[in-house]
Protein backbone atom coordinates (compact mmCIF):
# COMPACT_ATOMS: atom_id res chain seq x y z
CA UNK A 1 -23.85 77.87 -82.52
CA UNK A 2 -25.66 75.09 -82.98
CA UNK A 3 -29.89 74.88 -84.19
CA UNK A 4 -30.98 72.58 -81.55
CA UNK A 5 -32.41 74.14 -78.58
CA UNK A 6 -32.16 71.42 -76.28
CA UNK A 7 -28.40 71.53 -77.40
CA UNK A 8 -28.46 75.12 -76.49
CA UNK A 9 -29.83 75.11 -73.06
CA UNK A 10 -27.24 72.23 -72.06
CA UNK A 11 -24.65 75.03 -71.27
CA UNK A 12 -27.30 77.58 -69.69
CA UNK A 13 -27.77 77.28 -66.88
CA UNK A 14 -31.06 76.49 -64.21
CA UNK A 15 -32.18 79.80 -63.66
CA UNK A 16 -31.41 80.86 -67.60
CA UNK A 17 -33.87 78.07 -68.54
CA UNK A 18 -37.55 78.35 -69.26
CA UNK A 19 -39.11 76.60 -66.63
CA UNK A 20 -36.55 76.72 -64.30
CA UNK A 21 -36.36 78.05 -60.26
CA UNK A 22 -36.43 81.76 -61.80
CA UNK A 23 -40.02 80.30 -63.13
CA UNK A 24 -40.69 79.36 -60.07
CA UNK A 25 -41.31 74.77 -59.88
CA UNK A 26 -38.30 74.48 -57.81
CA UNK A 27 -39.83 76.11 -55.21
CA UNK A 28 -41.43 74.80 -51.95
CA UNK A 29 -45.38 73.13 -52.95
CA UNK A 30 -47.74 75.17 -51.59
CA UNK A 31 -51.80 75.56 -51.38
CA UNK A 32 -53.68 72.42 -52.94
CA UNK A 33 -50.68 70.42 -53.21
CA UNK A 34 -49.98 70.74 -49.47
CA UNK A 35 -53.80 69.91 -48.22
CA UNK A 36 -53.53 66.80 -50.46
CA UNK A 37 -50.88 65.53 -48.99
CA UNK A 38 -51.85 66.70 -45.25
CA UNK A 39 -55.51 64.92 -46.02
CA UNK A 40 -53.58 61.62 -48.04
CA UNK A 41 -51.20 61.62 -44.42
CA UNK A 42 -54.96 62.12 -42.36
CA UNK A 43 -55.95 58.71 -44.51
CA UNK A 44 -52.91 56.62 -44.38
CA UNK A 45 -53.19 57.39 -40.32
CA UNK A 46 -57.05 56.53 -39.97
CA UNK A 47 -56.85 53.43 -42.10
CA UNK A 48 -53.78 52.15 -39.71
CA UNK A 49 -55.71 52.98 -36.62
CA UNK A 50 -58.58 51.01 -38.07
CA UNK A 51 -56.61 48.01 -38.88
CA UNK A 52 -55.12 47.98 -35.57
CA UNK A 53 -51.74 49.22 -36.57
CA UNK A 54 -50.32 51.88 -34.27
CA UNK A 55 -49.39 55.46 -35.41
CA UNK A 56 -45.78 56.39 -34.03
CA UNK A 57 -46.27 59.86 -35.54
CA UNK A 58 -49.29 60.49 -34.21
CA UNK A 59 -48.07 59.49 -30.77
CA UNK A 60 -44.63 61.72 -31.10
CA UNK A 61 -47.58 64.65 -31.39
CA UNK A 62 -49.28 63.57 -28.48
CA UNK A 63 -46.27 63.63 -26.28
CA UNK A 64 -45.33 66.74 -27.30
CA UNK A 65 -48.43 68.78 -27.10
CA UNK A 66 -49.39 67.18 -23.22
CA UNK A 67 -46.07 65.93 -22.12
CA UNK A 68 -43.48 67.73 -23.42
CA UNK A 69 -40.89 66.99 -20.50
CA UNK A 70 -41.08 62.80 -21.18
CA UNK A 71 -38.44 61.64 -23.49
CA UNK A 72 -39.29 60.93 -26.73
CA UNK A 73 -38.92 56.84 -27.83
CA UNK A 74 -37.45 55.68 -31.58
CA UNK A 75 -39.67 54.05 -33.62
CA UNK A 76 -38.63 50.23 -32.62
CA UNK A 77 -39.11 51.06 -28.77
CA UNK A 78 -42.41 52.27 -29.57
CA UNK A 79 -43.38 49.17 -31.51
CA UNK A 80 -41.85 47.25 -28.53
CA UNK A 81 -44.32 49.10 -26.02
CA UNK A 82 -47.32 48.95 -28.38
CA UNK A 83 -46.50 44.79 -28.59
CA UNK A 84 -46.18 44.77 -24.79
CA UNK A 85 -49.45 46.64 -24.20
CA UNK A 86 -51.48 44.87 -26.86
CA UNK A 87 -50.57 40.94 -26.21
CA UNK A 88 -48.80 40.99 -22.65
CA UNK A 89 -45.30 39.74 -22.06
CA UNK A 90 -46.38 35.72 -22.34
CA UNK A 91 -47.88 33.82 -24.44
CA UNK A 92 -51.28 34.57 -26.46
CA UNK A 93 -52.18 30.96 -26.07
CA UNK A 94 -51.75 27.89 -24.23
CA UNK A 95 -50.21 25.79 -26.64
């Protein structure tokens, strides 16, 4: 058998390992990690909406919660409707 224990733990295997999902990291983040990420996706969505960039997610949760019998649109129709809405079907300009 050989001295090195990194050598060892090559044939164990996940759960045998120290560290491993018997330990308990492979599991599902929970707590802190999950309001950090819910407050760093609250950020990335108010800095958009301040810069004038629209929030597809945010609108997929609106249509749900007060019209959940409308069809859903993908991502590039709702960019195409946010476009339309914003600048108009012509021009932006006269020349």
């Amino acid at each position: 058998m050989s001295r090195n224990p990194a050598a060892r733990r090559l044939g164990e295997s996940a759960a045998q390992r120290p560290g491993g999902p018997a330990d308990g990291w492979a599991q599902a983040p929970s707590g802190l990690w999950v309001q950090l990420r819910e407050k760093a996706i609250a950020c990335v969505s108010t800095f958009r909406q301040v810069a004038g960039m629209p929030d597809y997610q945010g609108y997929l949760r609106h249509l749900r919660l007060t019209h959940p019998d409308w069809p859903l649109p993908t991502e590039r129709e709702f960019y195409t409707l946010y476009v339309t809405a914003r600048y108009g079907d012509g021009p932006t300009r006269c020349c």
